[in-house]
N, C-alpha and C. Protein backbone atom coordinates (compact mmCIF):
# COMPACT_ATOMS: atom_id res chain seq x y z
N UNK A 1 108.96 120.31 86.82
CA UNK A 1 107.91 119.36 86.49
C UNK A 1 106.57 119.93 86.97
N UNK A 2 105.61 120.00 85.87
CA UNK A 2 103.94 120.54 86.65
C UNK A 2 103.29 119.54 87.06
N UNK A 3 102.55 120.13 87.71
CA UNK A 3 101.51 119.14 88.68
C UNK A 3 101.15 118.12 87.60
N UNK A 4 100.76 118.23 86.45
CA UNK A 4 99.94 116.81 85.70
C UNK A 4 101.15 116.23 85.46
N UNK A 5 102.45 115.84 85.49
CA UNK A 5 103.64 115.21 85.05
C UNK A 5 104.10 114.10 85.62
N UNK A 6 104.17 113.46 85.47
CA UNK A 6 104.40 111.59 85.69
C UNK A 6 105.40 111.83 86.68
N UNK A 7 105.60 111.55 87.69
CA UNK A 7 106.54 111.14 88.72
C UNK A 7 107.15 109.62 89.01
N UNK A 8 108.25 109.63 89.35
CA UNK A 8 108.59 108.01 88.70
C UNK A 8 109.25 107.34 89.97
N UNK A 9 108.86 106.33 90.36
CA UNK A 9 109.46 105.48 91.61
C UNK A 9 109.90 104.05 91.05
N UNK A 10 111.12 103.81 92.25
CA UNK A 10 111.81 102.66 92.45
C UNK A 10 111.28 101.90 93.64
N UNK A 11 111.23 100.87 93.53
CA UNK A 11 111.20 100.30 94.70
C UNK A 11 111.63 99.24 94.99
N UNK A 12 112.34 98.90 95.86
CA UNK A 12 113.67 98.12 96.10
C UNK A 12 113.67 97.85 97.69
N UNK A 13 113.32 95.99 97.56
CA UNK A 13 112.76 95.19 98.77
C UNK A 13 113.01 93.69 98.34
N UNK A 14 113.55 92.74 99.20
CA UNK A 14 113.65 91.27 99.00
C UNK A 14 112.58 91.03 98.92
N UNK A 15 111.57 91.00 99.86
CA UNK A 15 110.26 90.37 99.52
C UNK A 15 109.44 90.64 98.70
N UNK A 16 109.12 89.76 97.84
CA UNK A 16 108.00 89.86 97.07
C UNK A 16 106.56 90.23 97.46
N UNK A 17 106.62 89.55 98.59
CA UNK A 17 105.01 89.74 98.69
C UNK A 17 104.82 91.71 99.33
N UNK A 18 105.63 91.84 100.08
CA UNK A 18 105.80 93.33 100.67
C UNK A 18 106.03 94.34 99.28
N UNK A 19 107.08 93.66 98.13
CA UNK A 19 106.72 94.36 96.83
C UNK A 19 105.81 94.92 96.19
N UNK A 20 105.19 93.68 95.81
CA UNK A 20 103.90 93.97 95.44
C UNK A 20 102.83 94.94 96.19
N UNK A 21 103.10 94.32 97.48
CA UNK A 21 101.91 95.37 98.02
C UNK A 21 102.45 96.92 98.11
N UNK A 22 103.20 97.30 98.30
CA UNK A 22 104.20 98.93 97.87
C UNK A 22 103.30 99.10 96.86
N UNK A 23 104.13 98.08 95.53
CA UNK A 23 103.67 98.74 94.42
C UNK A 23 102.03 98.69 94.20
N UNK A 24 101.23 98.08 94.46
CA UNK A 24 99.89 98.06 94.44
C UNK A 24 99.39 99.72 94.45
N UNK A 25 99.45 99.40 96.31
CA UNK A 25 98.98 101.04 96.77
C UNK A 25 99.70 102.18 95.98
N UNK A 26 101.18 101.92 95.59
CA UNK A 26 101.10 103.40 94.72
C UNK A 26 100.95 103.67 93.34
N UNK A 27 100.74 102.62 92.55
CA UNK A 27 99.51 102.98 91.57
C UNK A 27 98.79 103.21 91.33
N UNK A 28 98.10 103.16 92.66
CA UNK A 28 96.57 103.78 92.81
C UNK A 28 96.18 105.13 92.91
N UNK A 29 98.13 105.33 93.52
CA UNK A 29 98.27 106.85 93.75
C UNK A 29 98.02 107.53 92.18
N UNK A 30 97.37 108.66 91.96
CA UNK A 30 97.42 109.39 90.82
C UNK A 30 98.78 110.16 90.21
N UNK A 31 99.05 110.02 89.01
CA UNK A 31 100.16 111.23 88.97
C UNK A 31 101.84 110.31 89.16
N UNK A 32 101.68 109.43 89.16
CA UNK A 32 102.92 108.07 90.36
C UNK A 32 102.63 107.40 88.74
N UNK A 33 104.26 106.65 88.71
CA UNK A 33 104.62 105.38 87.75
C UNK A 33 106.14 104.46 88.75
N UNK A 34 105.49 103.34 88.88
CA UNK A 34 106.49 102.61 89.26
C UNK A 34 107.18 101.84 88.20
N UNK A 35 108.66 102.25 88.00
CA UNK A 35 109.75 102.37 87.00
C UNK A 35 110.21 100.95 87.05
N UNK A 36 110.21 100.51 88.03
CA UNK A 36 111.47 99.58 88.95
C UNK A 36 110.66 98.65 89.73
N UNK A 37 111.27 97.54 89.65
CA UNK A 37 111.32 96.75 91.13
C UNK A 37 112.56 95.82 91.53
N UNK A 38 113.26 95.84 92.18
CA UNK A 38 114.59 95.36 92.64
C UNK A 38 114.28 94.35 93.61
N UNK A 39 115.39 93.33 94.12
CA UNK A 39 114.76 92.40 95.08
C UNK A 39 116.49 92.64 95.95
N UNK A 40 118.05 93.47 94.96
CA UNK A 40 118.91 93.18 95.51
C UNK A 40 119.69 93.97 95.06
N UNK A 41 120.89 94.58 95.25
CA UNK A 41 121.49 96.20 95.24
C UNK A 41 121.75 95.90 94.32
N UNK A 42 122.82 95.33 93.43
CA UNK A 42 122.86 95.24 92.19
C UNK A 42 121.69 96.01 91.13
N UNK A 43 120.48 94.47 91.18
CA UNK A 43 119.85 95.02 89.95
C UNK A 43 118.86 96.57 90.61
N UNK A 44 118.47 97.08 91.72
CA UNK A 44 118.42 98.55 92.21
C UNK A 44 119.41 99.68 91.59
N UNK A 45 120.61 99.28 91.37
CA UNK A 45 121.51 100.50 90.91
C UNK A 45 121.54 100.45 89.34
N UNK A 46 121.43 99.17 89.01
CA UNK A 46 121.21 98.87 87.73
C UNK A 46 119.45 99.89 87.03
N UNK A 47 118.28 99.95 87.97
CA UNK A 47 117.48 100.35 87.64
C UNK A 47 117.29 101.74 88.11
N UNK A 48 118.07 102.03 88.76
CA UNK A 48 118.56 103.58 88.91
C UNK A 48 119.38 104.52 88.26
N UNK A 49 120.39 103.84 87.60
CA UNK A 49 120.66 104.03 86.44
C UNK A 49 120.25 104.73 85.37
N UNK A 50 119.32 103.35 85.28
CA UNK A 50 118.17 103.51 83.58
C UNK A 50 117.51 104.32 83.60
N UNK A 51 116.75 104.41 84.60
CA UNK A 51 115.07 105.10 85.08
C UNK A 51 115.16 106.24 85.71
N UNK A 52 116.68 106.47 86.73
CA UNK A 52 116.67 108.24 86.94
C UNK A 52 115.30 108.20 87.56
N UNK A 53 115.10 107.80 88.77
CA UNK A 53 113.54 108.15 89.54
C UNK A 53 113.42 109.35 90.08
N UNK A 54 112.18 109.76 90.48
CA UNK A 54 112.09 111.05 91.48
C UNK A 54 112.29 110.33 92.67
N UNK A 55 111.71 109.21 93.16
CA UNK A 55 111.70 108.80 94.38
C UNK A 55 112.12 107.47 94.42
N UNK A 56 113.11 106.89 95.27
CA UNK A 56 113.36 105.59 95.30
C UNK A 56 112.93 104.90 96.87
N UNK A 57 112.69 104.00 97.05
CA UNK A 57 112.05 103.48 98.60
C UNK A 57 112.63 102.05 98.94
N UNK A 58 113.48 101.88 99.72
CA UNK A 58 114.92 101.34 99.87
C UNK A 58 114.11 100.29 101.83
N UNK A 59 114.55 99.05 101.44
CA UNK A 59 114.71 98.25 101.98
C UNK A 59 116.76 98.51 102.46
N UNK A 60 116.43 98.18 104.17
CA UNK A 60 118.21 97.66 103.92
C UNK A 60 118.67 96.47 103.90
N UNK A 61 117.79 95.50 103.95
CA UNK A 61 118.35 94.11 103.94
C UNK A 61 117.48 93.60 102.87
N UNK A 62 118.76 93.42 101.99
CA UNK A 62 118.30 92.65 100.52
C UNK A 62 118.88 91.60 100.55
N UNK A 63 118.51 90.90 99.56
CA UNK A 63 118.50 89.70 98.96
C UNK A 63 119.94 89.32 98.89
N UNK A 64 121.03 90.46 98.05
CA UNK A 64 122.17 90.46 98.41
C UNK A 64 122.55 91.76 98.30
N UNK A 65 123.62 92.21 99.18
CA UNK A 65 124.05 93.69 99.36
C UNK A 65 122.86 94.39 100.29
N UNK A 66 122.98 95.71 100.24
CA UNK A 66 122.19 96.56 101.08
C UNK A 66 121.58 98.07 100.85
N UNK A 67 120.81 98.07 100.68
CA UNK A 67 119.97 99.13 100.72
C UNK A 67 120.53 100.24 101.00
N UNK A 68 121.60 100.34 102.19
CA UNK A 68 122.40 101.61 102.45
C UNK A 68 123.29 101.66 101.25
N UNK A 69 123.95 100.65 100.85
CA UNK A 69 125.02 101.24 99.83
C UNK A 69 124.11 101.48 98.42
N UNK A 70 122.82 101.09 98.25
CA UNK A 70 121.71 102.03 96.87
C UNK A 70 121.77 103.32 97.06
N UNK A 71 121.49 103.67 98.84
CA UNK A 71 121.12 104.57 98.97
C UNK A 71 122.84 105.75 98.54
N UNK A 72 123.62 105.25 99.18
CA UNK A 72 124.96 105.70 98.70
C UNK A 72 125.09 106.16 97.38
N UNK A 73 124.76 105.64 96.47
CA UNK A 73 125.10 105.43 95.35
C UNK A 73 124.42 106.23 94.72
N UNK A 74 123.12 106.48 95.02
CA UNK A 74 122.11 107.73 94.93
C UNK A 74 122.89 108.96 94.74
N UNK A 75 123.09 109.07 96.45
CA UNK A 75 123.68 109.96 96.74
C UNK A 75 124.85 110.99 96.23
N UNK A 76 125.85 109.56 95.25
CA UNK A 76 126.70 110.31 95.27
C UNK A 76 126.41 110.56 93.65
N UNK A 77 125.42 110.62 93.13
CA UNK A 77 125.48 110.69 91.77
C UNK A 77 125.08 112.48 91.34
N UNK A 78 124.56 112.36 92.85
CA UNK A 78 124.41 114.21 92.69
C UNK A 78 122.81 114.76 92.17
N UNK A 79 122.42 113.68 91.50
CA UNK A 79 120.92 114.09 90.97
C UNK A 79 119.81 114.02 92.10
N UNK A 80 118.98 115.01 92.31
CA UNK A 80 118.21 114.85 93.51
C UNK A 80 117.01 113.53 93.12
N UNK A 81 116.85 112.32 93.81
CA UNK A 81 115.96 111.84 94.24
C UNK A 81 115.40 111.58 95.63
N UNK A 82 114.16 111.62 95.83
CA UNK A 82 114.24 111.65 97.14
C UNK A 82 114.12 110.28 97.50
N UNK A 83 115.37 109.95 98.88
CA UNK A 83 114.82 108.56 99.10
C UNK A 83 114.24 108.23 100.62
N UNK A 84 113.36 107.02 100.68
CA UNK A 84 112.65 106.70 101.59
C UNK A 84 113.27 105.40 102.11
N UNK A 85 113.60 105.75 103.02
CA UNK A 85 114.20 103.97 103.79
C UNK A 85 112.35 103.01 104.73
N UNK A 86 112.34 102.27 103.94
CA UNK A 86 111.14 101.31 104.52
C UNK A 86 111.52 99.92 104.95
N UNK A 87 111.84 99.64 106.58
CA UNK A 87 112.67 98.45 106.47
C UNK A 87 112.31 97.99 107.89
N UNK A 88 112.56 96.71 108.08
CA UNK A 88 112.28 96.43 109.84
C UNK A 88 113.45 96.37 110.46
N UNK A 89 114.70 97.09 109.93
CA UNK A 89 115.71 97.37 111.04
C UNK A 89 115.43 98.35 111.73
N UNK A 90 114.83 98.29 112.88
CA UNK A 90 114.42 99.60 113.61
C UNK A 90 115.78 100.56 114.63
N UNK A 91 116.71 99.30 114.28
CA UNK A 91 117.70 99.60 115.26
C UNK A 91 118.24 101.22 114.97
N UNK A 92 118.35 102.02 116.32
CA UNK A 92 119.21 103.48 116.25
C UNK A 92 119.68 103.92 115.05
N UNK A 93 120.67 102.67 115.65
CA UNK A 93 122.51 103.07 114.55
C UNK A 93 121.90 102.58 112.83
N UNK A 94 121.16 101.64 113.13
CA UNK A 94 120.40 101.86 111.07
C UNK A 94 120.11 103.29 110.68
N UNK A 95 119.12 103.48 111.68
CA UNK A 95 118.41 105.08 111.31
C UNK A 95 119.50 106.21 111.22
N UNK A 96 120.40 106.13 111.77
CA UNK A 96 121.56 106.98 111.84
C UNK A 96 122.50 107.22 110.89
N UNK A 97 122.86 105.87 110.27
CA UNK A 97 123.93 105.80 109.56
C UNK A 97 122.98 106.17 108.00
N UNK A 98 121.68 105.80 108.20
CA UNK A 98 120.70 106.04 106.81
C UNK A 98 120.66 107.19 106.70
N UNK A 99 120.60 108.56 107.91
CA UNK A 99 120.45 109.76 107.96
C UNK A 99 121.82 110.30 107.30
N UNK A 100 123.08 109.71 108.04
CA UNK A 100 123.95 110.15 107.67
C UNK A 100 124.79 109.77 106.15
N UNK A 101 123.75 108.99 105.42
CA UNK A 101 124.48 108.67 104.05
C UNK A 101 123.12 109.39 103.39
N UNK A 102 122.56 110.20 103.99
CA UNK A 102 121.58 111.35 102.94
C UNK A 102 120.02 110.91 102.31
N UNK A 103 119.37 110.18 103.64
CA UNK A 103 118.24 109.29 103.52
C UNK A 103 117.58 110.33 103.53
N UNK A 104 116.32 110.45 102.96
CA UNK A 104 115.41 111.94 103.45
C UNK A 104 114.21 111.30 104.41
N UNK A 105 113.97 110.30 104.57
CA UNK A 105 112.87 109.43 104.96
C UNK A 105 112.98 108.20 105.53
N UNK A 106 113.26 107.76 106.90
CA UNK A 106 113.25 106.29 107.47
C UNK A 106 111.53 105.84 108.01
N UNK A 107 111.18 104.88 107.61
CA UNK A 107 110.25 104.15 108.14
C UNK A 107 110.35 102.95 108.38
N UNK A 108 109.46 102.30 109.70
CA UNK A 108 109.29 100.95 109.82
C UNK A 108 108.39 100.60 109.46
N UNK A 109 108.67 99.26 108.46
CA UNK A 109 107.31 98.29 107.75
C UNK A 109 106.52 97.86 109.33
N UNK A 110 107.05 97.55 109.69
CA UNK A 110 105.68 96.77 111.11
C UNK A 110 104.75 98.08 111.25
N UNK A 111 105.23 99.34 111.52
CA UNK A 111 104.04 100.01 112.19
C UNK A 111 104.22 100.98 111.51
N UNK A 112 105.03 101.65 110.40
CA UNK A 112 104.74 102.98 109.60
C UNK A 112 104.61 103.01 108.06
N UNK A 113 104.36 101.17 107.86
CA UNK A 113 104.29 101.45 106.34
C UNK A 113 103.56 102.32 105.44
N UNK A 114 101.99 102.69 106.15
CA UNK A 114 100.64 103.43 105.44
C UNK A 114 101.39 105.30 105.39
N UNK A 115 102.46 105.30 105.90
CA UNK A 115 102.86 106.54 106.32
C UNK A 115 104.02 107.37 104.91
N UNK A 116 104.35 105.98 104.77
CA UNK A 116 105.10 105.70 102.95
C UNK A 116 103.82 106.65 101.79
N UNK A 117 103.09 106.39 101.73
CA UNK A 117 102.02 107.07 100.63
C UNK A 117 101.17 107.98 101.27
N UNK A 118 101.03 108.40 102.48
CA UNK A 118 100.42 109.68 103.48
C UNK A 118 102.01 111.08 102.90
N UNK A 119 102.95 109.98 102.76
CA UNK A 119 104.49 111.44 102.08
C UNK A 119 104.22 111.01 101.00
N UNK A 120 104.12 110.61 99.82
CA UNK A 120 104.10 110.53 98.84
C UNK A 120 102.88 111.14 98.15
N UNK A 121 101.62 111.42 99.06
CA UNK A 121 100.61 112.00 98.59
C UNK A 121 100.98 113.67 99.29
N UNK A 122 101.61 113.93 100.21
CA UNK A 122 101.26 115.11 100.59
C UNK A 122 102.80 115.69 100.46
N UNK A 123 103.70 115.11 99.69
CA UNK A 123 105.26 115.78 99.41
C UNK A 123 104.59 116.31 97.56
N UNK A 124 103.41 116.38 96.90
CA UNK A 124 103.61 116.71 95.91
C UNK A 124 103.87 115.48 94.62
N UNK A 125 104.07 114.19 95.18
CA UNK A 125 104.59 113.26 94.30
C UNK A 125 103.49 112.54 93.88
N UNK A 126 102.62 112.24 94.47
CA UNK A 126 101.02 111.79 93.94
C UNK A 126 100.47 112.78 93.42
N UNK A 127 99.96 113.10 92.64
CA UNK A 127 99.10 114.49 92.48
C UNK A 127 98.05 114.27 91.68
């Protein structure tokens, strides 16, 4: 893919209002199309599916099901996307078990959300 080429995100979070604001700021990003918006693993795998993203950005506590088993499911499909865990389980064993089911990216919404589009602008995916 060259630098002028549409890059495509998921984003997959119960809250709406935290939705929206994701998706806000990365439309603003240049070069970025948000594909997706999920509120619950289901319709996330359902739009992962369809849309084949470059980047998906994964809540683990949804609406129903979990964010780790999207991220699973990613994973095992073999196609590289990169994914970003953005969630307020700050706990260890979250970050751990996210690392160990092939997360490329954990952040916390309370204090590292702005840090979500600081990688998305400087991994090449904003451009």
């Amino acid at each position: 893919m060259n630098a002028t080429a549409l890059r495509t995100i998921l984003v997959v979070d119960d809250s709406l209002p935290v939705r929206r604001r994701l998706v806000d700021l990365i439309e603003d990003l240049p070069g970025v199309a948000v594909v997706g918006e999920a509120e619950d693993e289901s319709e996330a795998i359902d739009l992962y599916r369809r849309f084949s993203p470059d980047v998906a950005i994964l809540d683990i506590g949804l609406r129903s099901g979990s964010g780790i088993r999207v991220l699973e499911y990613i994973r095992l499909g073999g196609r590289k996307c990169q994914v970003i865990m953005l969630t307020n389980f700050g706990d260890t064993g979250f970050r751990e078990q996210c690392v160990r089911s092939g997360a490329d990216h954990f952040f916390l919404k309370s204090s590292e959300f702005s840090q979500v589009l600081d990688l998305l602008r400087s991994s090449g995916v904003a451009q």
